[in-house]
C-alpha atoms as a PDB file:
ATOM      1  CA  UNK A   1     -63.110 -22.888 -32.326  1.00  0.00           C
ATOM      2  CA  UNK A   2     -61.477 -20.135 -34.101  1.00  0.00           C
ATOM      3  CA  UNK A   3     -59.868 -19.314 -32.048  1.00  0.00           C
ATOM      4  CA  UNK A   4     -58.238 -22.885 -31.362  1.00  0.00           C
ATOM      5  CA  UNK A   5     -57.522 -22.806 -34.698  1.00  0.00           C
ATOM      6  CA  UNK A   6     -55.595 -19.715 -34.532  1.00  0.00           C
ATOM      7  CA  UNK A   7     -53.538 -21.404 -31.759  1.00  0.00           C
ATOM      8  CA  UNK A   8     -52.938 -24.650 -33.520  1.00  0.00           C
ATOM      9  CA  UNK A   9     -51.327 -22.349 -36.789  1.00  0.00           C
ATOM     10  CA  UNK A  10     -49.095 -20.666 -34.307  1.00  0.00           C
ATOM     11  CA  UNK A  11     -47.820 -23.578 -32.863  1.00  0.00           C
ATOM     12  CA  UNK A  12     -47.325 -25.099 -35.858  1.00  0.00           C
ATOM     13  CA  UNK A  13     -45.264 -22.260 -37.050  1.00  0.00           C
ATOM     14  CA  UNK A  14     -42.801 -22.153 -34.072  1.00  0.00           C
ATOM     15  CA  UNK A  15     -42.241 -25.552 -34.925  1.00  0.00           C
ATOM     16  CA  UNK A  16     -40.933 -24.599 -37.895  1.00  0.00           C
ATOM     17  CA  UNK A  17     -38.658 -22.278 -35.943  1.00  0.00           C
ATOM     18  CA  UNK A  18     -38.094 -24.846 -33.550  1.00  0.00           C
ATOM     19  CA  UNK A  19     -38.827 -28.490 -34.559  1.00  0.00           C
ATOM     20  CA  UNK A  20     -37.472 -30.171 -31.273  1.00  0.00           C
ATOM     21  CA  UNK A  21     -39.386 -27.451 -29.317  1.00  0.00           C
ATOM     22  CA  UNK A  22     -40.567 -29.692 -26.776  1.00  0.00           C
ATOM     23  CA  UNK A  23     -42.745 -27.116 -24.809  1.00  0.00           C
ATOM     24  CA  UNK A  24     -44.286 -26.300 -28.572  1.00  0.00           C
ATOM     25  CA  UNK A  25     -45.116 -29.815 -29.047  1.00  0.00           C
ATOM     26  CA  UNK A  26     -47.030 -30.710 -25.568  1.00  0.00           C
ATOM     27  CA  UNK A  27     -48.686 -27.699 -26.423  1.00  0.00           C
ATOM     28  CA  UNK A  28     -50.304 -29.704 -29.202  1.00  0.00           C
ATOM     29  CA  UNK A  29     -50.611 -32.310 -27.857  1.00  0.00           C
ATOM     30  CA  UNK A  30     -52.555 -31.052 -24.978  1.00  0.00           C
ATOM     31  CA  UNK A  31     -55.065 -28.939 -28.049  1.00  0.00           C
ATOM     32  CA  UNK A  32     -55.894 -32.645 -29.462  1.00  0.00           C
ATOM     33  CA  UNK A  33     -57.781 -33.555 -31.925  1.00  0.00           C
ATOM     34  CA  UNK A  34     -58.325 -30.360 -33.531  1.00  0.00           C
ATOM     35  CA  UNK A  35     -54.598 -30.138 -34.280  1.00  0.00           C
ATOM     36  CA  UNK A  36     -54.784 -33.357 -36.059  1.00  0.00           C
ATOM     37  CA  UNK A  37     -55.654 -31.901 -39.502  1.00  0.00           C
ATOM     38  CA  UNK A  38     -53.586 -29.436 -39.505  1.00  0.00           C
ATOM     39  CA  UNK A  39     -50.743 -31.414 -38.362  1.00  0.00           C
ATOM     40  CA  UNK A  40     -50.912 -33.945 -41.110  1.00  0.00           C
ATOM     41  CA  UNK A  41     -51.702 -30.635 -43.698  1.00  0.00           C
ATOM     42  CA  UNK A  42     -48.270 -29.083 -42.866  1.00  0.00           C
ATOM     43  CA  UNK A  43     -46.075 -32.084 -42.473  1.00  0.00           C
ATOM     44  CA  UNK A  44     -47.150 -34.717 -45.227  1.00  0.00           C
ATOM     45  CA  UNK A  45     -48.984 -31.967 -48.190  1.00  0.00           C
ATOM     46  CA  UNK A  46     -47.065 -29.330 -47.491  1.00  0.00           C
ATOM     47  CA  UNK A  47     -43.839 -30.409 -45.679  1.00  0.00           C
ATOM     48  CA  UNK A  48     -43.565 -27.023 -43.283  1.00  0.00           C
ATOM     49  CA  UNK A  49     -43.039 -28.739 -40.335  1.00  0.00           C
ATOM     50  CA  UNK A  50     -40.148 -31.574 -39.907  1.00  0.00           C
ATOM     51  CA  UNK A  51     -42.424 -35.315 -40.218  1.00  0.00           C
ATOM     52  CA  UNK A  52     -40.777 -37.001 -37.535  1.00  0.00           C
ATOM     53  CA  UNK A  53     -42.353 -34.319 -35.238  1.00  0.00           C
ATOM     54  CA  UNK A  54     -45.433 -34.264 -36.882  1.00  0.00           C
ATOM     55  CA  UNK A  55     -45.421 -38.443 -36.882  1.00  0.00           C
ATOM     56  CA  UNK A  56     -44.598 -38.662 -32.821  1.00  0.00           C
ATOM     57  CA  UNK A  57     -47.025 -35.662 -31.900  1.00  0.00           C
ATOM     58  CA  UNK A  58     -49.906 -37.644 -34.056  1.00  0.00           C
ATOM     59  CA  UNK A  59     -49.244 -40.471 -32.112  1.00  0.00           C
ATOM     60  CA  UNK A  60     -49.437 -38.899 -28.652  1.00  0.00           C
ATOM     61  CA  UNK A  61     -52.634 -36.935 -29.902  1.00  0.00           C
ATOM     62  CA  UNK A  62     -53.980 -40.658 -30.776  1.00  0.00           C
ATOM     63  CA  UNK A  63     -56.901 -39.472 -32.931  1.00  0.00           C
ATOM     64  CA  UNK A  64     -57.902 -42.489 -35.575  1.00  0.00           C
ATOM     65  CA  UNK A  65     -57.794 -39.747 -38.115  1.00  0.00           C
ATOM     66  CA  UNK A  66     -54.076 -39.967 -38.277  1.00  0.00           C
ATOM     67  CA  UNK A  67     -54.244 -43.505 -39.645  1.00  0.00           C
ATOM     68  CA  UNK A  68     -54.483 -43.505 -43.141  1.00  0.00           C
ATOM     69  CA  UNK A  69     -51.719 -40.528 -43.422  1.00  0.00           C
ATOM     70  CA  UNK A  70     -49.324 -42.656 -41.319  1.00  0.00           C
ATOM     71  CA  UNK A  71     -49.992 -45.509 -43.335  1.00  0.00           C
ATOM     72  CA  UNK A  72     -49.512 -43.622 -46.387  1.00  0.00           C
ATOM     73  CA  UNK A  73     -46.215 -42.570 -44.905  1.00  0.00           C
ATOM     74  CA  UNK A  74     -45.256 -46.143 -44.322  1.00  0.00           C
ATOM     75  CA  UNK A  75     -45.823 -46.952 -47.708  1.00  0.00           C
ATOM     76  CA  UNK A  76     -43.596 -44.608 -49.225  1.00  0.00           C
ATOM     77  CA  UNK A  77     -41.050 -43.822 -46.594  1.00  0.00           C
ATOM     78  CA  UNK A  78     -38.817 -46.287 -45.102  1.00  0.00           C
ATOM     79  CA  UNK A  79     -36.901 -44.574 -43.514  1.00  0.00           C
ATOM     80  CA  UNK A  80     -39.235 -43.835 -41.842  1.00  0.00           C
ATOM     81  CA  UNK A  81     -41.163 -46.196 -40.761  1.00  0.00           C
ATOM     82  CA  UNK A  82     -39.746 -46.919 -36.648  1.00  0.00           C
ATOM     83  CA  UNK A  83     -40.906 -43.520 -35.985  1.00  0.00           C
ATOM     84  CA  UNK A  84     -44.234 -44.276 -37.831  1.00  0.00           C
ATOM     85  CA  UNK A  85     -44.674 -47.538 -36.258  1.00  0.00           C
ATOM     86  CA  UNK A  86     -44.729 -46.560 -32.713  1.00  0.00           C
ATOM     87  CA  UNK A  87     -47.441 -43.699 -33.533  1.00  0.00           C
ATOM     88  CA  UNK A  88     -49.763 -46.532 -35.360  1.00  0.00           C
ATOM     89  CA  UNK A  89     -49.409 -48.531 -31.793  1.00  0.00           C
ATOM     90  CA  UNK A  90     -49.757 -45.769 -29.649  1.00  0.00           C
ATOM     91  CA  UNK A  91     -53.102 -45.381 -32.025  1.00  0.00           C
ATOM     92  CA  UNK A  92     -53.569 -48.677 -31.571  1.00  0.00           C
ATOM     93  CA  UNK A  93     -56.494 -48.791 -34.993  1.00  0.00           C
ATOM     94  CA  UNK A  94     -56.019 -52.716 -36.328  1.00  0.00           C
ATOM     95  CA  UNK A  95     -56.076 -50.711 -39.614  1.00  0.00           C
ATOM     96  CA  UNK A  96     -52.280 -50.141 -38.979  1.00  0.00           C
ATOM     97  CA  UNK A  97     -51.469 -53.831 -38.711  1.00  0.00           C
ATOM     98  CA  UNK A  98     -51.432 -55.759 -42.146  1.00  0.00           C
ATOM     99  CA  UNK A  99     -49.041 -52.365 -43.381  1.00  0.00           C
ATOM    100  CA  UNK A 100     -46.998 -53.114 -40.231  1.00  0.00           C
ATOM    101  CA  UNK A 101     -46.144 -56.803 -40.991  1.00  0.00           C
ATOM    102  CA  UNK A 102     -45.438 -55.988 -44.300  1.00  0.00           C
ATOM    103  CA  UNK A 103     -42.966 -53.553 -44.133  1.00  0.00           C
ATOM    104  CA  UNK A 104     -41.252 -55.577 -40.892  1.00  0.00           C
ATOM    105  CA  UNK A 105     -41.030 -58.697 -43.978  1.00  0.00           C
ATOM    106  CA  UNK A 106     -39.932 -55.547 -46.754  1.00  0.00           C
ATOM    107  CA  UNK A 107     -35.610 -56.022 -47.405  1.00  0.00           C
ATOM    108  CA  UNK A 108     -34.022 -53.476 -49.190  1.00  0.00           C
ATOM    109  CA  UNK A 109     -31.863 -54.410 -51.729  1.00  0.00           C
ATOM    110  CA  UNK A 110     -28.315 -52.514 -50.151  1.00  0.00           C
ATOM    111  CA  UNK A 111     -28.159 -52.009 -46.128  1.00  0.00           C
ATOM    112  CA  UNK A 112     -25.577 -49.317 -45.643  1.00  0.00           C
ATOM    113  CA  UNK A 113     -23.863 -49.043 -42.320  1.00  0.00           C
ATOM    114  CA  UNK A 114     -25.714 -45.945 -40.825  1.00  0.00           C
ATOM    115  CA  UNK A 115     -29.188 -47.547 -42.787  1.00  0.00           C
ATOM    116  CA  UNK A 116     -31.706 -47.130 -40.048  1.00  0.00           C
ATOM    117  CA  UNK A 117     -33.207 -50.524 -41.310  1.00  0.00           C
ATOM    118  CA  UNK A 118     -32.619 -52.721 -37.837  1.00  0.00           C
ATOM    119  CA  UNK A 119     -33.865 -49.680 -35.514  1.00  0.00           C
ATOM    120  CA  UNK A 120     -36.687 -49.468 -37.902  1.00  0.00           C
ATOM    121  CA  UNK A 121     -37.716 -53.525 -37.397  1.00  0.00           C
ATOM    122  CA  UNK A 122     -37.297 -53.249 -34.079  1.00  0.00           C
ATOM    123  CA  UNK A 123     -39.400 -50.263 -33.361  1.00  0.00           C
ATOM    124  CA  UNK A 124     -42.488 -51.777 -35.865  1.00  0.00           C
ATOM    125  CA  UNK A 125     -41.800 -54.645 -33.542  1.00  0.00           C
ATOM    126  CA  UNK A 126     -42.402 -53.078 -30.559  1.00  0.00           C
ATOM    127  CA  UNK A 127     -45.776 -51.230 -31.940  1.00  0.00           C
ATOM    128  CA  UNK A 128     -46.792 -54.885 -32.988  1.00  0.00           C
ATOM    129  CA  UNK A 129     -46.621 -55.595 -29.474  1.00  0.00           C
ATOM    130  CA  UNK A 130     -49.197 -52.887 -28.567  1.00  0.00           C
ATOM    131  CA  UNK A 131     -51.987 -54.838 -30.205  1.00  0.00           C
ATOM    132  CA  UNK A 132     -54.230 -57.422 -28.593  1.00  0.00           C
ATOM    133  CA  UNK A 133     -54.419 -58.758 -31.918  1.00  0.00           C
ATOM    134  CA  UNK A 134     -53.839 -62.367 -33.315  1.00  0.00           C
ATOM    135  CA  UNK A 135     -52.413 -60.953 -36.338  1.00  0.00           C
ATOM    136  CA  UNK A 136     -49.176 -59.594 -34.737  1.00  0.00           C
ATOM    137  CA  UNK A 137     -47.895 -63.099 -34.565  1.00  0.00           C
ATOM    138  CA  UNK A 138     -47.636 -63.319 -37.928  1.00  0.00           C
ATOM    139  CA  UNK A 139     -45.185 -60.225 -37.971  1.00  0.00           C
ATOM    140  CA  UNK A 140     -43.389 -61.420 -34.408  1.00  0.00           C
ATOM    141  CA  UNK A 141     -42.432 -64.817 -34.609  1.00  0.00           C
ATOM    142  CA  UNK A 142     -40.892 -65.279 -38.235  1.00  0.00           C
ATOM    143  CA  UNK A 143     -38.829 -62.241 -37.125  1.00  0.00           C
ATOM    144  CA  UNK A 144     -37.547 -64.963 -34.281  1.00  0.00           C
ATOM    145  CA  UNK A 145     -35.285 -65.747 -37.119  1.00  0.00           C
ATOM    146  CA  UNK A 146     -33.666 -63.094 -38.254  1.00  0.00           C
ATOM    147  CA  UNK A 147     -29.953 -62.621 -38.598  1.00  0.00           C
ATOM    148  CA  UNK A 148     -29.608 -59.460 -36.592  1.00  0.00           C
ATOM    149  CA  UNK A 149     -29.164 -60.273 -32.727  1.00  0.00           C
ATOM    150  CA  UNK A 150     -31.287 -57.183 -31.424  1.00  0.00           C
ATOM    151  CA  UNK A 151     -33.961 -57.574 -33.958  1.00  0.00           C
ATOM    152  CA  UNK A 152     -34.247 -61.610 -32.557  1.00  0.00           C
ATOM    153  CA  UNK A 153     -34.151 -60.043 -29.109  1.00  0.00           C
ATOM    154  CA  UNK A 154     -37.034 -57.797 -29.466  1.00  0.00           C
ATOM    155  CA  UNK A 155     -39.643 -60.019 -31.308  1.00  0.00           C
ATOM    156  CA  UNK A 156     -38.760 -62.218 -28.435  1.00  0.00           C
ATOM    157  CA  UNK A 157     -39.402 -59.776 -25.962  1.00  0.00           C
ATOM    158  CA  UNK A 158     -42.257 -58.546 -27.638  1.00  0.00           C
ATOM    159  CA  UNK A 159     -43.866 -62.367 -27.683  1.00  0.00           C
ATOM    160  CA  UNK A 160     -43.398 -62.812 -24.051  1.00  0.00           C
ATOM    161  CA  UNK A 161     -45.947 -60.241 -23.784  1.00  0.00           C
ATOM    162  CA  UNK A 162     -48.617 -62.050 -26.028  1.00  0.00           C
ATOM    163  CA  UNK A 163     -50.950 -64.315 -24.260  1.00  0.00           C
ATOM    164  CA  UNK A 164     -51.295 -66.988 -26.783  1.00  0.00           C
ATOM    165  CA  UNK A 165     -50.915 -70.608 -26.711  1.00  0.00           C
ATOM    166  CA  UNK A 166     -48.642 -70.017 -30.204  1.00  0.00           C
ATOM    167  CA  UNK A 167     -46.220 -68.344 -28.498  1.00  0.00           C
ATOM    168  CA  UNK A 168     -44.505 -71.211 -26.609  1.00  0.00           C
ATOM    169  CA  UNK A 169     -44.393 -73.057 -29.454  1.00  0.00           C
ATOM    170  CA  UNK A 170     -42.743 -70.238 -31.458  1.00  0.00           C
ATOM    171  CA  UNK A 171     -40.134 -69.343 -28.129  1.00  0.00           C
ATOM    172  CA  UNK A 172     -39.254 -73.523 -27.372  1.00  0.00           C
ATOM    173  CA  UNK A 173     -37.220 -74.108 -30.289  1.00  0.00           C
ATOM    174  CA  UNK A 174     -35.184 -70.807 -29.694  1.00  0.00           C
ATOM    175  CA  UNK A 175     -34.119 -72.299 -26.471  1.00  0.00           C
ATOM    176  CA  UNK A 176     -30.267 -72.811 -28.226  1.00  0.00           C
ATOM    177  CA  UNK A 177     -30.293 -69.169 -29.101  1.00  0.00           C
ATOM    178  CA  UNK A 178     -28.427 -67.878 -26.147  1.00  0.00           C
ATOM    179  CA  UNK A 179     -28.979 -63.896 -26.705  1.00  0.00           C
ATOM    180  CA  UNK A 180     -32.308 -64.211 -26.798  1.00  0.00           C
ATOM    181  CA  UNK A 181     -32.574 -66.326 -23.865  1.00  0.00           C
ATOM    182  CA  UNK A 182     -30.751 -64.235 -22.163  1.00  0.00           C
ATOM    183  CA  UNK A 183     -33.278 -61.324 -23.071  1.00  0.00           C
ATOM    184  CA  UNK A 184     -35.901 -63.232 -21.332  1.00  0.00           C
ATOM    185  CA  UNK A 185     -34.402 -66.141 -19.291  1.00  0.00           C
ATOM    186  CA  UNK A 186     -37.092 -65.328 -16.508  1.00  0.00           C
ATOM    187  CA  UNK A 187     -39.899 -66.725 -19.466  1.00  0.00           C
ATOM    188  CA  UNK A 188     -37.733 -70.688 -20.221  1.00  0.00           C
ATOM    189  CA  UNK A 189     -37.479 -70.826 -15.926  1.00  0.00           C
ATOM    190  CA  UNK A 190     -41.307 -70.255 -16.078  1.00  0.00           C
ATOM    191  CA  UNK A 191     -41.573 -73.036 -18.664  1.00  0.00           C
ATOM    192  CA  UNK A 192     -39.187 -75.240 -17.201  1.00  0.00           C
ATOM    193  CA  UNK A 193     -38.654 -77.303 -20.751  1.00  0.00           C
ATOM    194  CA  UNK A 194     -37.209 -80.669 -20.885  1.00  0.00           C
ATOM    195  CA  UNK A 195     -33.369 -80.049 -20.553  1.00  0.00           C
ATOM    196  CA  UNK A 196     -33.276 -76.314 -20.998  1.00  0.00           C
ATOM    197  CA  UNK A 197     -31.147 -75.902 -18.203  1.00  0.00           C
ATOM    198  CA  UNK A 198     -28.151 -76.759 -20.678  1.00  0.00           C
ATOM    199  CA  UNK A 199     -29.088 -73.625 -22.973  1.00  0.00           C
ATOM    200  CA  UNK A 200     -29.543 -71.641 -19.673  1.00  0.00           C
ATOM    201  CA  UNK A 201     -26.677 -72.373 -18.269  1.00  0.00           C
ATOM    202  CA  UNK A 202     -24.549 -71.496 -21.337  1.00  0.00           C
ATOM    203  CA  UNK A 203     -26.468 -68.016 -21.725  1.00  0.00           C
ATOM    204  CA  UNK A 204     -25.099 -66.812 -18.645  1.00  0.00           C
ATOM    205  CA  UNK A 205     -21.771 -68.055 -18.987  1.00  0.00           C
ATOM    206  CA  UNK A 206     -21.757 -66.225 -22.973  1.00  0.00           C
ATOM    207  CA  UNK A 207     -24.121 -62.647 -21.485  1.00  0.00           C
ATOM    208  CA  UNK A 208     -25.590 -63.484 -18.230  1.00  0.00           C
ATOM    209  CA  UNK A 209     -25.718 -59.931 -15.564  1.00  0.00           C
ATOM    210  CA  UNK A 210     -26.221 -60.072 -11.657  1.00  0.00           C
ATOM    211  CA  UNK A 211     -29.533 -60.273 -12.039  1.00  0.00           C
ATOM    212  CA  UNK A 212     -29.705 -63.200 -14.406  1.00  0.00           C
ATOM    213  CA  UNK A 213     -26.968 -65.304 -12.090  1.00  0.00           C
ATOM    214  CA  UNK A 214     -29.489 -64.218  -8.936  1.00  0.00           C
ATOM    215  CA  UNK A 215     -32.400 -65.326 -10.794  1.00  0.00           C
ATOM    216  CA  UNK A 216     -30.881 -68.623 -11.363  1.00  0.00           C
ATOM    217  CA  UNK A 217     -29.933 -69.223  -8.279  1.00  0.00           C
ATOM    218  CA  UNK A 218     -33.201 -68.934  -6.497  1.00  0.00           C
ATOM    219  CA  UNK A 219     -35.333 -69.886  -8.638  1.00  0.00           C
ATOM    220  CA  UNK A 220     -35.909 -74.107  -7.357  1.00  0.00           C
ATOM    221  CA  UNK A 221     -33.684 -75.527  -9.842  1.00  0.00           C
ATOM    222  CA  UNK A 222     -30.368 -77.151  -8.227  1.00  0.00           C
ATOM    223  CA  UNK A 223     -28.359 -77.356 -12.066  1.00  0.00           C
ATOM    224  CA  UNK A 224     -29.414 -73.404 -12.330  1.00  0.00           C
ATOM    225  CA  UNK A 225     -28.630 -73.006  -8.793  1.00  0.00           C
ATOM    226  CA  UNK A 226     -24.998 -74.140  -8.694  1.00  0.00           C
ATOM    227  CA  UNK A 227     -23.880 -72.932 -12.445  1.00  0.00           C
ATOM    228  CA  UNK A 228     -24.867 -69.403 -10.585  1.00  0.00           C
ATOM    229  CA  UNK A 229     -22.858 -70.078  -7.647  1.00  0.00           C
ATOM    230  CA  UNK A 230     -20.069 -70.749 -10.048  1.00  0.00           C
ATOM    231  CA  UNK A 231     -20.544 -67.182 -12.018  1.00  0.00           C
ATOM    232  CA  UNK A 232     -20.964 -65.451  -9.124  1.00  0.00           C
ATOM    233  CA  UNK A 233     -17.045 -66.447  -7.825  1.00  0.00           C
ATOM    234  CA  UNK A 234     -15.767 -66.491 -11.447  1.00  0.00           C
ATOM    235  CA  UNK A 235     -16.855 -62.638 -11.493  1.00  0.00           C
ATOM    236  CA  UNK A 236     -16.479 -61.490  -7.961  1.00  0.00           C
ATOM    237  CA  UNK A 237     -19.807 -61.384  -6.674  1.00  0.00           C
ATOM    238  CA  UNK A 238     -21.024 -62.785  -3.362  1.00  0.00           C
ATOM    239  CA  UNK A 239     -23.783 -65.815  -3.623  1.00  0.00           C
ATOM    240  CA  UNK A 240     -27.156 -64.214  -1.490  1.00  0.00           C
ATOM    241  CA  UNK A 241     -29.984 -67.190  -1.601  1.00  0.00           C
ATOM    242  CA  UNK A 242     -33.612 -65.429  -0.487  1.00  0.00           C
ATOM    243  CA  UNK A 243     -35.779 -67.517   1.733  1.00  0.00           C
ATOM    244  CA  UNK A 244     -38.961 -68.632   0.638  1.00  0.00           C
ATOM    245  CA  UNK A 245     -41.262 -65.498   0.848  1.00  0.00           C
ATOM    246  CA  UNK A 246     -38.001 -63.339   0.479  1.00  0.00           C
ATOM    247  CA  UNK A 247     -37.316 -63.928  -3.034  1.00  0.00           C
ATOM    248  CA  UNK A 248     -39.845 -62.291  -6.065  1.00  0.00           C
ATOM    249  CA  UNK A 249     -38.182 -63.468  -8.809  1.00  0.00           C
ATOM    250  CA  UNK A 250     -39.040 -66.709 -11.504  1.00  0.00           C
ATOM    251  CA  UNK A 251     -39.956 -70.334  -9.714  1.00  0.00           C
ATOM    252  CA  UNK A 252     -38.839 -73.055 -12.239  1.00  0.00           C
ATOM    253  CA  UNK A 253     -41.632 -74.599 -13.700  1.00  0.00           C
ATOM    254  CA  UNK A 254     -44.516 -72.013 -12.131  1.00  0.00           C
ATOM    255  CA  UNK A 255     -46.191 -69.752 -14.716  1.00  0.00           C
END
């Protein structure tokens, strides 16, 4: 035990030499729980060691102990709180999740141009997303709303992943938002809703890729089927339809 301890200090100390010593911090990771202490005792008491290493090596460790600290780091710093997030998920206590909603809903007042603030959303999204937890819709789908494209995109994303019966009612209205459906077209081909083809069709046109227009185009529907035949010539690509057992990808209407 001793000397683990003795260990632990060392490490901690070339990462003071090093902080992106990646060899250093596996090392710690691998030593576990009994570096969680000291961990949180350099970086958030005593500030030796930089606390975005401390934050991602906590997370990896994954020892509940590390909760309260990283909430306590949420609370009071923002910038902060992407790299903070994904260690609470990677935790995955529910502790974490009522201090994760509320700084995803928390706006400062000024959002310079090099503010971290949209990486930040979108990362406490993402660690949202790691819970099997009821709660995390009430983080992910009002963030369906927000003004930033990439923030929409990965609540999206991250609700795909939920299995709810909430979540199609949250995702059926966004049907007109063509970025996000875009970001997961495969999900509205699954659902097949009344006259979504429309908002499908005019998401590829606006940000579709190769594998979006193949998608389409094999996945039952004929509307989907010939506005990907049309992309494909409009942007030089050469229209391959799969046969039957051939083809992986979406069927319209088949969850």
């Amino acid at each position: 035990m001793i000397e683990t301890a003795l260990t632990v200090n060392k490490l901690i100390y070339e990462l003071q030499r090093s902080p992106a010593d990646k060899h250093t911090m596996k090392l710690l990771i691998d030593i576990g729980s009994p570096a969680v202490d000291p961990l949180i005792k350099a970086s958030l008491f005593n500030q030796e060691i930089d606390g975005s290493i401390s934050i991602s090596i906590l997370g990896e460790i994954g020892d509940n102990r590390a909760v309260e600290p990283l909430i306590s780091w949420l609370i009071r710093d923002p910038d902060s709180w992407g790299d903070v997030a994904i260690s609470l998920g990677k935790i995955g206590d529910k502790r974490a999740i009522p201090y994760l909603i509320e700084a995803l809903n928390k706006k400062p007042s000024y959002i310079s141009k090099y503010s971290p603030y949209y990486r930040n959303k979108r990362e406490i999204i993402k660690a949202l997303s790691m819970f099997d937890d009821e709660r995390v819709l009430d983080g992910l789908i009002p963030a369906l709303d927000d003004h930033n494209d990439n923030v929409r995109i990965e609540a999206a994303l991250a609700l795909v992943s939920q299995n709810n019966v909430k979540v199609r009612d949250a995702l059926k209205p966004k049907i007109d938002d063509s970025i996000v459906v875009a970001s997961i077209y495969k999900y509205f081909i699954k659902e097949a809703f009344p006259n979504s083809e429309i908002h499908l069709i005019k998401s590829l046109n606006l940000y579709g890729t190769k594998e979006m227009a193949l998608d389409l185009l094999n996945c039952g529907n004929s509307k989907l089927d010939k506005a990907a035949e049309e992309w494909a010539n409009k942007n030089g690509y050469v229209v391959h339809r799969f046969q039957g057992e051939n083809y992986a990808g979406p069927i319209w209407g088949k969850q």
